[in-house]
Protein backbone atom coordinates (compact mmCIF):
# COMPACT_ATOMS: atom_id res chain seq x y z
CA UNK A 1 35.33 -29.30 -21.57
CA UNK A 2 32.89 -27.41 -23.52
CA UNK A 3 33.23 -23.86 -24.30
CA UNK A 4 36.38 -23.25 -22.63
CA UNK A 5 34.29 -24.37 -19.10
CA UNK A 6 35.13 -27.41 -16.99
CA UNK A 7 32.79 -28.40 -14.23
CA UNK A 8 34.89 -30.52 -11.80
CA UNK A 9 32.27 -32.18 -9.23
CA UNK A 10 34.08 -33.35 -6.23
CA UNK A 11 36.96 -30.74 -5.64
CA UNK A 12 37.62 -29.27 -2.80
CA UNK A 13 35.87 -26.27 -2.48
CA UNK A 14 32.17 -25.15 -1.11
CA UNK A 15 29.59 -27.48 -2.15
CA UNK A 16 32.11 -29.98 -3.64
CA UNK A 17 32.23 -27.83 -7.34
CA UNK A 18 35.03 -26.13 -8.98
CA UNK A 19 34.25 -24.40 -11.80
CA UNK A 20 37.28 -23.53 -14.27
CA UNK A 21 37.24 -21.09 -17.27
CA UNK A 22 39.74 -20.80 -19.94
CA UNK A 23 41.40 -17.34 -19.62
CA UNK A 24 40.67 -16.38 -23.16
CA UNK A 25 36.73 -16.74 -22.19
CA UNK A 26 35.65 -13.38 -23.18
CA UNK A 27 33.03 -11.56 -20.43
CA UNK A 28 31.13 -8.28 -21.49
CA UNK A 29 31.25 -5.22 -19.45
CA UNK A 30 28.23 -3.05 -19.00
CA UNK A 31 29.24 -0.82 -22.00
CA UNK A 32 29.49 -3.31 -24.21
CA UNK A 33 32.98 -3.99 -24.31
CA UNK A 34 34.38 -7.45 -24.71
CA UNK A 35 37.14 -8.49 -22.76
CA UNK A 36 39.39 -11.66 -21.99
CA UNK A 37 38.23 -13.36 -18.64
CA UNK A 38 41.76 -13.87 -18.34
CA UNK A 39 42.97 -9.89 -18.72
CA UNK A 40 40.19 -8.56 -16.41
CA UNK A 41 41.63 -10.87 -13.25
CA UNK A 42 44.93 -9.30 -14.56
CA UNK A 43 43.59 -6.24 -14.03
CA UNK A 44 42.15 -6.41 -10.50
CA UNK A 45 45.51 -8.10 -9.13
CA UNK A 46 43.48 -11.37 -8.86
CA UNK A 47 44.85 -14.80 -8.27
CA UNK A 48 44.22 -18.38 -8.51
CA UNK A 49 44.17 -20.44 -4.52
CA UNK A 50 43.00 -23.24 -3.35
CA UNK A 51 39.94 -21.97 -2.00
CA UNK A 52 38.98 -19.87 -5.77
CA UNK A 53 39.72 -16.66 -7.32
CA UNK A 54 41.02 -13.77 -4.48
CA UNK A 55 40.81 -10.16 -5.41
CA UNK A 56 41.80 -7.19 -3.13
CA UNK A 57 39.88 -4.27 -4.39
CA UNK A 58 42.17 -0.84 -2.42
CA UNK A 59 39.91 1.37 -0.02
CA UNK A 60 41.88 4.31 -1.99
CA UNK A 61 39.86 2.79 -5.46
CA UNK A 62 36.75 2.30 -2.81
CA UNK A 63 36.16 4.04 -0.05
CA UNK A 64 38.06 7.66 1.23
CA UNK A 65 39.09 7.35 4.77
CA UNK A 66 36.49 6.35 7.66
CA UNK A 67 33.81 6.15 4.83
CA UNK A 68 31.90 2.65 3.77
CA UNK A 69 30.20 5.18 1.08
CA UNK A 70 31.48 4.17 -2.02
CA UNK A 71 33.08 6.30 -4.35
CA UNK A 72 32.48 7.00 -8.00
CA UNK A 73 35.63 6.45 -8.94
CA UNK A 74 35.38 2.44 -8.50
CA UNK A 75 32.78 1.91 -10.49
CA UNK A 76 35.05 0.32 -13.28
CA UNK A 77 36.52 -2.02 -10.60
CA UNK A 78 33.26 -3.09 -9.80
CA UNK A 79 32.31 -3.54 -13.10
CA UNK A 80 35.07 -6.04 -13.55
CA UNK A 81 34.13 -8.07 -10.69
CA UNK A 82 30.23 -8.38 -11.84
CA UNK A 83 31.81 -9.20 -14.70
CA UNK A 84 33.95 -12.06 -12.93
CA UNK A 85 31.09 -13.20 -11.07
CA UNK A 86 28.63 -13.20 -14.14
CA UNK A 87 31.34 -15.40 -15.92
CA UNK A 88 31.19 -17.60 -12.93
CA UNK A 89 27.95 -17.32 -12.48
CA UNK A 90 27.00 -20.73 -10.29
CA UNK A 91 29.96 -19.71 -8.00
CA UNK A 92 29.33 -18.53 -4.56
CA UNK A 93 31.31 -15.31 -3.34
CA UNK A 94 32.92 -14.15 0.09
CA UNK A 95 33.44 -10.50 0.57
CA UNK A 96 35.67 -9.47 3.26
CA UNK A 97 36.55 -5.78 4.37
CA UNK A 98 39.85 -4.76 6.54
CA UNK A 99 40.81 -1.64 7.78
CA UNK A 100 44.10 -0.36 8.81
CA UNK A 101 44.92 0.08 13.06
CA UNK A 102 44.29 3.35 13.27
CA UNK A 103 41.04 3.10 15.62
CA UNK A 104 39.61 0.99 18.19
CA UNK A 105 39.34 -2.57 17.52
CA UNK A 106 35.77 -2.66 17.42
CA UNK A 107 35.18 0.50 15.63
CA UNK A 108 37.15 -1.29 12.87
CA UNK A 109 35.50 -4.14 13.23
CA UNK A 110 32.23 -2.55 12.56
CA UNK A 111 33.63 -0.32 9.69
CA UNK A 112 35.38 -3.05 7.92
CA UNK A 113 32.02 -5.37 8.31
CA UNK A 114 29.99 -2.32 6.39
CA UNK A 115 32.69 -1.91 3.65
CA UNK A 116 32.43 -5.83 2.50
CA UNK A 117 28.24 -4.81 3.03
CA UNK A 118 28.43 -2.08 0.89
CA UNK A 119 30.41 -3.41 -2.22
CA UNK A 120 27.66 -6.03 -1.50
CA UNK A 121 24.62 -3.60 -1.35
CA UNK A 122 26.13 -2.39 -5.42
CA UNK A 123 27.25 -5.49 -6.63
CA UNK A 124 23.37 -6.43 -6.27
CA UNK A 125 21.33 -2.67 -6.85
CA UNK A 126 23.99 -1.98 -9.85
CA UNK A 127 24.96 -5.09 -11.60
CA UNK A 128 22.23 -7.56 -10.52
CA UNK A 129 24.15 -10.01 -9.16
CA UNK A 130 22.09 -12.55 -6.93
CA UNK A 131 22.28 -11.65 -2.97
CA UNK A 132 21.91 -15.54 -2.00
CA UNK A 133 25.55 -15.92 -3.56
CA UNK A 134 27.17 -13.04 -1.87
CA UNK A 135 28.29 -13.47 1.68
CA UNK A 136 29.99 -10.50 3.89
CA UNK A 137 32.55 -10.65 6.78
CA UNK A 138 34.95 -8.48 8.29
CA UNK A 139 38.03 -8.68 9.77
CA UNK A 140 38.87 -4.67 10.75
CA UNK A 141 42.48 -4.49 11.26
CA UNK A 142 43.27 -8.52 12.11
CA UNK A 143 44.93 -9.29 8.98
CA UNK A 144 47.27 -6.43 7.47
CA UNK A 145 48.68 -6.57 4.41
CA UNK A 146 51.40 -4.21 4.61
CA UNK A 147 52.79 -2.10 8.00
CA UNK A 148 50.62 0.45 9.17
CA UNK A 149 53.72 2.13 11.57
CA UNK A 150 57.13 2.26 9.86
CA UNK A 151 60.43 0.51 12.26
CA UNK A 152 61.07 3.61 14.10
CA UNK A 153 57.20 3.40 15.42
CA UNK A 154 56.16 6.65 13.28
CA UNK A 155 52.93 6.40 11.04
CA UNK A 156 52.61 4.43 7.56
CA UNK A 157 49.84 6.03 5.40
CA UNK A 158 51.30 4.32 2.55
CA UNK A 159 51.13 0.81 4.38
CA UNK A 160 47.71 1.56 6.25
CA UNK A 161 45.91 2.52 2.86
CA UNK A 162 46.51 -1.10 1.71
CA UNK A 163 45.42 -2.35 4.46
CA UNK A 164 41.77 -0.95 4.25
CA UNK A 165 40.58 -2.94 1.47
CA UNK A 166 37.98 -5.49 0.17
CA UNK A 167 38.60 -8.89 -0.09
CA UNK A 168 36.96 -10.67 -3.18
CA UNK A 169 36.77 -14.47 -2.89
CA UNK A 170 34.62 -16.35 -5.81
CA UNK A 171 35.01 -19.85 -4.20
CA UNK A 172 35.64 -23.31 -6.45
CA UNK A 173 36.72 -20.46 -9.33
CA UNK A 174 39.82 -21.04 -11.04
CA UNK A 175 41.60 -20.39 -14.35
């Protein structure tokens, strides 16, 4: 261990390398602020899995409805993640975009491919994170994380906005 980093070759991620940071590691953000590693994961609703660090960044933080513009307002979201991914900085990263039902399947499919492409597009133009790391997917509305239609078959606005929502995945990461 050196530095609160330990480089595990052989695990069971991508490419065979987990990379593990203390929590306390502290990452800068673009204003100069210093922050725990730790508390900024925290922040974004992130968790340890097998496969690395998952984040779910909210379409409502993101994108407004039918949109893959993003939206001002998430810039200090995404300046938490660069900051993730700068702390991590050998680790690849898989962003994923969902939408919620409302739509055809493959208008959702498209939409939800364009999200993950566009927190892609300003991870890169904004906080100069390296495009060969990044990789984008969709899923449009295949894997819902809460109800988009409430039991009685009526609609679920609360349920559908988290379901349209950016996946962050910063494989062989762990605390």
């Amino acid at each position: 261990e050196i530095l609160g980093m330990n480089i595990d070759i052989g695990g069971d991620c991508s490419g065979g390398t987990s990379l593990t940071l203390d929590r306390d590691t502290v990452v800068e953000l673009r204003d100069g602020v210093e922050v725990q590693l730790g508390d900024v994961i925290d922040d974004l609703g992130g968790e340890d899995t097998d496969e690395g660090i998952e984040i779910d960044l909210p379409s409502g933080v993101l994108f407004d409805f039918n949109s893959t513009a993003i939206r001002p307002d998430a810039e200090p979201e995404l300046e938490k993640v660069a900051a993730i991914l700068d702390a991590y900085a050998e680790a690849e990263v898989v962003l994923t975009g969902h939408t919620d039902s409302v739509g055809s399947d493959a208008d959702n499919q498209r939409l939800s491919e364009q999200r993950a492409e566009s927190v892609r597009d300003e991870l890169v133009q904004q906080y100069q994170v390296e495009t060969a790391r990044l990789t984008t997917a969709g899923k449009g509305e295949k894997e819902p994380v809460a109800p988009n239609e409430n039991p009685d078959g009526s609609d679920d606005p609360a349920g559908r906005e988290q379901n349209r929502r950016v996946e962050v995945l910063v494989l062989g990461a762990n605390l």
